[in-house]
C-alpha atoms as a PDB file:
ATOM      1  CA  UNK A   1       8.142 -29.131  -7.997  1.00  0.00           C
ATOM      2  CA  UNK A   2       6.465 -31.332 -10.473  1.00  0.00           C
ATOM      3  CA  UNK A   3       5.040 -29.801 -14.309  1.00  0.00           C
ATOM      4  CA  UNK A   4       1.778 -30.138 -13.027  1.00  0.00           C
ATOM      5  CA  UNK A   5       1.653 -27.986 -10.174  1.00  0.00           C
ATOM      6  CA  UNK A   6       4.418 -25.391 -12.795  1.00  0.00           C
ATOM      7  CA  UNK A   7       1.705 -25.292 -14.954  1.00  0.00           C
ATOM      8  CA  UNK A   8      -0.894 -24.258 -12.298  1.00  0.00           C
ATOM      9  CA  UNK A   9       1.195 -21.802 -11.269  1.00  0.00           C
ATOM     10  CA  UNK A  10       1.314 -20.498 -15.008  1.00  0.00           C
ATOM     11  CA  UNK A  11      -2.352 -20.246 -14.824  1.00  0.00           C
ATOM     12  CA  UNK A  12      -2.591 -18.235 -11.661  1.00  0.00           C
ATOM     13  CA  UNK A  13       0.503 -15.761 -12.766  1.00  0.00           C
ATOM     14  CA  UNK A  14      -1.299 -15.489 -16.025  1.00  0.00           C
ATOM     15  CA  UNK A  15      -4.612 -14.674 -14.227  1.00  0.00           C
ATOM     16  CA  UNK A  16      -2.707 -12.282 -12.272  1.00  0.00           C
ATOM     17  CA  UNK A  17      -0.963 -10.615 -15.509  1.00  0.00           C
ATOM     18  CA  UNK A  18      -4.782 -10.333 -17.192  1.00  0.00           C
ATOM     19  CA  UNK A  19      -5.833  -8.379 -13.903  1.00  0.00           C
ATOM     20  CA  UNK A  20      -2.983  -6.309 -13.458  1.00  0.00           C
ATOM     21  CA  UNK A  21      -3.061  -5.275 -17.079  1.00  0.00           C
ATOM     22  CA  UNK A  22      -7.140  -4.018 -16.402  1.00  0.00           C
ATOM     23  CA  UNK A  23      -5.581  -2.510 -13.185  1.00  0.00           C
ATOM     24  CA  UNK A  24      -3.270  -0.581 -15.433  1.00  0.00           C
ATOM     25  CA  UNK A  25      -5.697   0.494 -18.124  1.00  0.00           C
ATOM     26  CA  UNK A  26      -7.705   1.465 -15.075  1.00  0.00           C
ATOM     27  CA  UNK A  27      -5.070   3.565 -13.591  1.00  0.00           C
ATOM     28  CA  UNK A  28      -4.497   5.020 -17.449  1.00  0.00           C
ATOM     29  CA  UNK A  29      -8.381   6.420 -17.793  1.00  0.00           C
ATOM     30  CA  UNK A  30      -8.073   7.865 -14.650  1.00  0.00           C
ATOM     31  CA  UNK A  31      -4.431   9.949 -15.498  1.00  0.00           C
ATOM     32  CA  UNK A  32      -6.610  10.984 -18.760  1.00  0.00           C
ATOM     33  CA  UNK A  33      -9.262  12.323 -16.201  1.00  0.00           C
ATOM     34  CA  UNK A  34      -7.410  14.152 -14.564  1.00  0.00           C
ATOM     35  CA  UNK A  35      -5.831  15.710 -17.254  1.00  0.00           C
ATOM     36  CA  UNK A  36      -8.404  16.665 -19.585  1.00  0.00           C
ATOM     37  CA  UNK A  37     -11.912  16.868 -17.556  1.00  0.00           C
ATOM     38  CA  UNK A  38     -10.892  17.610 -13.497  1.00  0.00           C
ATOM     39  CA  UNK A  39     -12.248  15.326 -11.003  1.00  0.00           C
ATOM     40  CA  UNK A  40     -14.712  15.854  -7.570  1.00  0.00           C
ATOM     41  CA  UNK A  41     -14.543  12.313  -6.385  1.00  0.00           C
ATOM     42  CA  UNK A  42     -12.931   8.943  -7.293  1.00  0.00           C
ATOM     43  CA  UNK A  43      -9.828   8.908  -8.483  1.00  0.00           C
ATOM     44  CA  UNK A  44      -6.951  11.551  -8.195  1.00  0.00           C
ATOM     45  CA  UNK A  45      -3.300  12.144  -7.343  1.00  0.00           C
ATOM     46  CA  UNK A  46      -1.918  10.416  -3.861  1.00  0.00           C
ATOM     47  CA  UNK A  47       0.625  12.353  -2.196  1.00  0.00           C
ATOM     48  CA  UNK A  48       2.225  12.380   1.115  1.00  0.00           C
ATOM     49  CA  UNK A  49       2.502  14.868   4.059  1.00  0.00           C
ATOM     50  CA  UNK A  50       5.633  14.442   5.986  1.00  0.00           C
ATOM     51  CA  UNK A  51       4.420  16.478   9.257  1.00  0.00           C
ATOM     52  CA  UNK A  52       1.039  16.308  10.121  1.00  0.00           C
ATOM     53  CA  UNK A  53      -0.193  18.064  13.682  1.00  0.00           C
ATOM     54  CA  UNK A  54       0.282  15.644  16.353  1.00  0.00           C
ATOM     55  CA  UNK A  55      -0.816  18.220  18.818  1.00  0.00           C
ATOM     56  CA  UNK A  56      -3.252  16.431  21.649  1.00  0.00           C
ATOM     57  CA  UNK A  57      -2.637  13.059  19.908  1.00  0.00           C
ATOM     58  CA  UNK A  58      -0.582  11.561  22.413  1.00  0.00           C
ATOM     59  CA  UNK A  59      -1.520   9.491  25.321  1.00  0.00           C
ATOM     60  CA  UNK A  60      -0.274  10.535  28.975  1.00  0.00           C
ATOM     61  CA  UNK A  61       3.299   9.173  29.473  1.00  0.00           C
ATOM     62  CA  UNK A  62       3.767   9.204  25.490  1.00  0.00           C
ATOM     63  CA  UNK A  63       5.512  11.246  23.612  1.00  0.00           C
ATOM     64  CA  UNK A  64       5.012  11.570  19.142  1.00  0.00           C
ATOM     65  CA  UNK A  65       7.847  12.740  17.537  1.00  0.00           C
ATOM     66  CA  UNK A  66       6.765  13.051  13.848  1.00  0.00           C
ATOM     67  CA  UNK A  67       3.728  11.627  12.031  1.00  0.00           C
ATOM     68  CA  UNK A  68       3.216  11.306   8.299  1.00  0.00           C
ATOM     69  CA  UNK A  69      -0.149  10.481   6.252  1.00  0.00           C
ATOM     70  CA  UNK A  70      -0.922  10.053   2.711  1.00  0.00           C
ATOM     71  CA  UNK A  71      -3.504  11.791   1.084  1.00  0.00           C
ATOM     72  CA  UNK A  72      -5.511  12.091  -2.388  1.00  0.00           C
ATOM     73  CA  UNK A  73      -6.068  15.501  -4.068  1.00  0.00           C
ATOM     74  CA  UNK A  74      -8.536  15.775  -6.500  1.00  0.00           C
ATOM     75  CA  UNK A  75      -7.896  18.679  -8.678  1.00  0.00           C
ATOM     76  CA  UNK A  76     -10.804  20.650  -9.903  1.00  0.00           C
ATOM     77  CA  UNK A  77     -10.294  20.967 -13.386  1.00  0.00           C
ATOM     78  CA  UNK A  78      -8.565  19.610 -16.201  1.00  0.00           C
ATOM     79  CA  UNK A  79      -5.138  19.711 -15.159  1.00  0.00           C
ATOM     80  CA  UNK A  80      -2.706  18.488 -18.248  1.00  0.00           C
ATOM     81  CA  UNK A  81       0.597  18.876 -16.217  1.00  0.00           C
ATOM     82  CA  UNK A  82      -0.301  17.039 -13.020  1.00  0.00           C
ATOM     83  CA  UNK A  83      -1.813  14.299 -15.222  1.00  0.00           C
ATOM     84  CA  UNK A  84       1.432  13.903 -16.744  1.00  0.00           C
ATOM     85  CA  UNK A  85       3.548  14.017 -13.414  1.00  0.00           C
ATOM     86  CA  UNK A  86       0.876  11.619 -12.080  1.00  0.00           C
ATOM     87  CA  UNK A  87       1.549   9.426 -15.012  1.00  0.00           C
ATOM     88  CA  UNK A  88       5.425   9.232 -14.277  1.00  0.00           C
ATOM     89  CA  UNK A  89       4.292   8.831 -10.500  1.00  0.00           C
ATOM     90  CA  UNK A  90       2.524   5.245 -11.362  1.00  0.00           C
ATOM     91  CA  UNK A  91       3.663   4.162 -14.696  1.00  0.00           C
ATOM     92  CA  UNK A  92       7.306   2.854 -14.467  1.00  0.00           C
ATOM     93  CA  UNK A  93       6.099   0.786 -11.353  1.00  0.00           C
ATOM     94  CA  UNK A  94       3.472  -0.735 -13.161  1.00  0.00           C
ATOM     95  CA  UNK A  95       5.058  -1.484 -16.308  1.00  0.00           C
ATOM     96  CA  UNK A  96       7.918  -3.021 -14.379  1.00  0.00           C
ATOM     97  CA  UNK A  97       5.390  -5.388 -13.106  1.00  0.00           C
ATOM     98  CA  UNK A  98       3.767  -6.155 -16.016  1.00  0.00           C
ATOM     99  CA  UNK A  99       6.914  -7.204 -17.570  1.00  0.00           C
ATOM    100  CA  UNK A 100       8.167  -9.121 -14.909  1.00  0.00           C
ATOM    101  CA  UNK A 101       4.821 -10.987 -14.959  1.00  0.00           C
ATOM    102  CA  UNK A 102       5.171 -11.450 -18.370  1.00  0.00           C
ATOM    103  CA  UNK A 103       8.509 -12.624 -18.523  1.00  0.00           C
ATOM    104  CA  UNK A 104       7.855 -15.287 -15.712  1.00  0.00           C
ATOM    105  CA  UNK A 105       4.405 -16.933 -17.244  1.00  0.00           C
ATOM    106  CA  UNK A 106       6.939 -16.986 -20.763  1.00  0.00           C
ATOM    107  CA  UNK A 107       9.462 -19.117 -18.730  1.00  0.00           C
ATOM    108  CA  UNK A 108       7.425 -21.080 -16.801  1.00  0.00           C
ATOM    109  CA  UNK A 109       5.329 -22.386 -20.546  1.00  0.00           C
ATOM    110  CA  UNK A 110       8.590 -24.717 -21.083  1.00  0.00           C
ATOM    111  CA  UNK A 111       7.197 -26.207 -18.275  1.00  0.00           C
ATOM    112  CA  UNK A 112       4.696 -28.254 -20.383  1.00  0.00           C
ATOM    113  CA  UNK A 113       7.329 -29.786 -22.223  1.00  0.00           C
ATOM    114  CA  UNK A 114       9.472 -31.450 -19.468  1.00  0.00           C
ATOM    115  CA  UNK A 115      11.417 -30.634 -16.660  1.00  0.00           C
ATOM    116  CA  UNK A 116      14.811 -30.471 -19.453  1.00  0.00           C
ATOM    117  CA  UNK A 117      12.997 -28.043 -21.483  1.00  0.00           C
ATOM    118  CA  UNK A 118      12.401 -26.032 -18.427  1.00  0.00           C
ATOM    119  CA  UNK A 119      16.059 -26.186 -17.427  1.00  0.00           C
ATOM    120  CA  UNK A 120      17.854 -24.784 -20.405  1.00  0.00           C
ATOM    121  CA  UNK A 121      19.675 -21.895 -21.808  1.00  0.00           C
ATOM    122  CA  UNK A 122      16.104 -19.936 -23.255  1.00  0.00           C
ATOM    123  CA  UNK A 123      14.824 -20.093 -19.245  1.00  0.00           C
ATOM    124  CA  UNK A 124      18.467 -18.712 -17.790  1.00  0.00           C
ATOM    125  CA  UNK A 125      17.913 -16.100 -21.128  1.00  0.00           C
ATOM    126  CA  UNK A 126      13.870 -15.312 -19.470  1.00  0.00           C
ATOM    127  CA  UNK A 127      16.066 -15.478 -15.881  1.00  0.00           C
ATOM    128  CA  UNK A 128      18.624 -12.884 -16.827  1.00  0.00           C
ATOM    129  CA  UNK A 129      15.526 -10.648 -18.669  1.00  0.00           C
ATOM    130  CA  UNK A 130      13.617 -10.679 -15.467  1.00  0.00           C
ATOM    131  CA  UNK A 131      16.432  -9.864 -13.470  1.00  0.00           C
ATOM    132  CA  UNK A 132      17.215  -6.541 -15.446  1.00  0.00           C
ATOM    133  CA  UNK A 133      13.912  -5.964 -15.818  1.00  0.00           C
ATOM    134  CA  UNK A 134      13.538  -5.648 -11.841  1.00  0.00           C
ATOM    135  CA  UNK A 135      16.454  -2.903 -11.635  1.00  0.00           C
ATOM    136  CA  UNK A 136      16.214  -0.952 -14.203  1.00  0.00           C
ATOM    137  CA  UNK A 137      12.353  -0.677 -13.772  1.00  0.00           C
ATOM    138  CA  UNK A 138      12.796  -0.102 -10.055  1.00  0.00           C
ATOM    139  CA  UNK A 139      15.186   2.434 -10.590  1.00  0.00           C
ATOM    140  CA  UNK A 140      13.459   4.071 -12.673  1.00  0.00           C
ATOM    141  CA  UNK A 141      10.172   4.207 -10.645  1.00  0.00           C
ATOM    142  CA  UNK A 142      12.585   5.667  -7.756  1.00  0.00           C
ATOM    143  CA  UNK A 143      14.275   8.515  -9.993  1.00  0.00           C
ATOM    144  CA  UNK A 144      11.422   9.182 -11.710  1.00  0.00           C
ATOM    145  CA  UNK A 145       8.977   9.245  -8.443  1.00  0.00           C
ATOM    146  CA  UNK A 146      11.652  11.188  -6.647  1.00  0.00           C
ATOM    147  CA  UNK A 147      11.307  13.993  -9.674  1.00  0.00           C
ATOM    148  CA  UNK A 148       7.341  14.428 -10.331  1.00  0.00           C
ATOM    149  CA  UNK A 149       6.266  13.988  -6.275  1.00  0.00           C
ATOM    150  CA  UNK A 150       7.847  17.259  -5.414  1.00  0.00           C
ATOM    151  CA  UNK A 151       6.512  18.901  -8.294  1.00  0.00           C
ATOM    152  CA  UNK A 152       3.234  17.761  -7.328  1.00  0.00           C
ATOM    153  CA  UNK A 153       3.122  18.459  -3.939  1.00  0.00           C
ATOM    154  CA  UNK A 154       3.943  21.755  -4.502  1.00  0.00           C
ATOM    155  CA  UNK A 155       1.043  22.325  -7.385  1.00  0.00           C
ATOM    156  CA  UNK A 156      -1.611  20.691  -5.067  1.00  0.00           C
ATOM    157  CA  UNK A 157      -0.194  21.157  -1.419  1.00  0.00           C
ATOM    158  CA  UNK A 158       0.206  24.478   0.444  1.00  0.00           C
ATOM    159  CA  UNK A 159       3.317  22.749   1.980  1.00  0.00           C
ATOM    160  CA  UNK A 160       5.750  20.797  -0.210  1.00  0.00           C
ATOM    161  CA  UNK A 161       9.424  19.386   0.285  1.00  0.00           C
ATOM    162  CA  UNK A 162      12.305  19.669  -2.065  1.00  0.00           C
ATOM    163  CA  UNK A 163      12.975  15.915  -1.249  1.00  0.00           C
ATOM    164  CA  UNK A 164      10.731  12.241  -1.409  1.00  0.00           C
ATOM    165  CA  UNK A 165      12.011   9.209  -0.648  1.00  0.00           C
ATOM    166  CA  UNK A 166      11.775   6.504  -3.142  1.00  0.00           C
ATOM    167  CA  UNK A 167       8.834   4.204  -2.928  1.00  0.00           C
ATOM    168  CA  UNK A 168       9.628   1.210  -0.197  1.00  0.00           C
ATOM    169  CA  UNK A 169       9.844  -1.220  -2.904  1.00  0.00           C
ATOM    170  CA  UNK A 170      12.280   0.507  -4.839  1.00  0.00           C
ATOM    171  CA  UNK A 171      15.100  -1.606  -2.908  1.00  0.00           C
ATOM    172  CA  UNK A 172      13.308  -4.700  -2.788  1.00  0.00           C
ATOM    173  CA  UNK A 173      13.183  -4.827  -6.686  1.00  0.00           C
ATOM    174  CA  UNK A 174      16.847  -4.106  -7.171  1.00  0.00           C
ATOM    175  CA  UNK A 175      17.957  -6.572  -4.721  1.00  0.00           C
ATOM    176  CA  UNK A 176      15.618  -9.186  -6.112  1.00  0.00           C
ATOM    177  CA  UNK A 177      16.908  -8.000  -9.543  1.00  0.00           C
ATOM    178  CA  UNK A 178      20.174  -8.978  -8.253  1.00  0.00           C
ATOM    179  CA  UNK A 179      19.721 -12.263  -6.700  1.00  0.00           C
ATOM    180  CA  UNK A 180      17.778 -13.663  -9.970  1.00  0.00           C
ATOM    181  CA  UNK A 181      21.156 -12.534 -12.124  1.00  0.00           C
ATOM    182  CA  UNK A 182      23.264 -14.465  -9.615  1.00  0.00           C
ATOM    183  CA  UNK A 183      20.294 -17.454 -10.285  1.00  0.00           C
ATOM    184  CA  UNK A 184      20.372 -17.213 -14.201  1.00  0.00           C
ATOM    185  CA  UNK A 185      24.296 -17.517 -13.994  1.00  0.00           C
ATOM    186  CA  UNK A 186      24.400 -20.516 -11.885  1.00  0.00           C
ATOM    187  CA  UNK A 187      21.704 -21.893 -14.358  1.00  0.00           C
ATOM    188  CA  UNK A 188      23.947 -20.904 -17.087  1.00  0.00           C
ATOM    189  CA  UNK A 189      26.687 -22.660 -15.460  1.00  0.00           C
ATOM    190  CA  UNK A 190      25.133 -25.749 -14.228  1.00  0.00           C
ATOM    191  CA  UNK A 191      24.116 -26.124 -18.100  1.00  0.00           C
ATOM    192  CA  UNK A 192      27.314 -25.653 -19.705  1.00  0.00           C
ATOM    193  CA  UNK A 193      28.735 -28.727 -17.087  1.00  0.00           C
ATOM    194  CA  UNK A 194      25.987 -30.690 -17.710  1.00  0.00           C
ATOM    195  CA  UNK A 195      26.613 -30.450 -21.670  1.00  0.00           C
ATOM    196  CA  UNK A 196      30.090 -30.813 -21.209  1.00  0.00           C
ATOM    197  CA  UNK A 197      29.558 -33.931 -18.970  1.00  0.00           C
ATOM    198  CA  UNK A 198      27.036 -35.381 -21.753  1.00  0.00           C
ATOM    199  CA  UNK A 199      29.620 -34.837 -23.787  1.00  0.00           C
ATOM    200  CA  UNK A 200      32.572 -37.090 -22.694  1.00  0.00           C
ATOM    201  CA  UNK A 201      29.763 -40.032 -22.016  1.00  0.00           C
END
């Protein structure tokens, strides 16, 4: 990939950083709202319901085992606790993200100053970062989900479950967490031979 179309693609990522961090101030006034004034429409807390009625929903010759839906709740009032168990709900997921964005536009800015400035030990450092970034943050948005969605279901639902699973992604971020440590090593590596090889020249 040449540094022109590396830099475009530090413009988009960094257009896509500026959005997500309105997206999160967004999501922010809306955990305030929640907290401290109540809301009757807009925003509010998305849960999901593990066994809705499936009675009469099947078609002849079918047969629906279990069906699941998510829905919003809007509590009435202010409502300081489930704003803070709604913040825990979003907030490690999103930060995750906006660090990983961040770290990525910060790697790919060496870009502008050749292909060797690109491939060096500070873009295996922003490799290794991103990579850690990925599983801590996506473990911590499972644990952390895992602990406020029960509590929440069972303040705003009139049926609740001891037990969520993790948000899909949750696994996706540590394995991609994983595969760019394995990439910043072999960068690390591939540098070290290449400065040793310079070396004996």
């Amino acid at each position: 990939m040449s540094t022109k179309w590396l830099t475009r693609l530090q413009i988009l990522l960094t257009f896509f950083l500026i959005l997500a961090c309105f997206g999160a101030l967004a999501m922010l006034f809306s955990t305030v709202v929640i907290a401290f004034v109540g809301t009757t429409n807009g925003a509010g807390v998305p849960l999901r319901v593990l066994d809705v009625p499936i009675e009469g929903m099947a078609a002849p010759g079918a047969v629906i085992e279990s069906a699941s839906a998510d829905v919003t709740v809007l509590p009435q009032g202010p409502a300081p606790l489930v704003g803070l168990l709604f913040l825990l709900l979003w907030a490690p997921g999103v930060v995750t993200t906006l660090l990983a964005l961040f770290t990525v536009v910060r790697a790919l800015s060496r870009a502008g100053a050749g292909d060797r400035a690109l491939f060096s030990s500070v873009t295996a450092g922003h490799l290794r970062r991103l990579g850690w970034i990925l599983i801590i943050g996506s473990l911590a948005t499972g644990v952390l989900s895992m602990v406020a969605e029960p509590i929440l279901a069972s303040m705003l639902l009139s049926k609740s479950y001891r037990f969520y699973a993790p948000p899909a992604g949750v696994l996706a971020g540590v394995v991609a967490g994983v595969a760019i440590l394995a990439v910043s090593e072999i960068v690390r590596r591939g540098l070290r031979l290449l400065e040793e090889t310079e070396a004996t020249i």
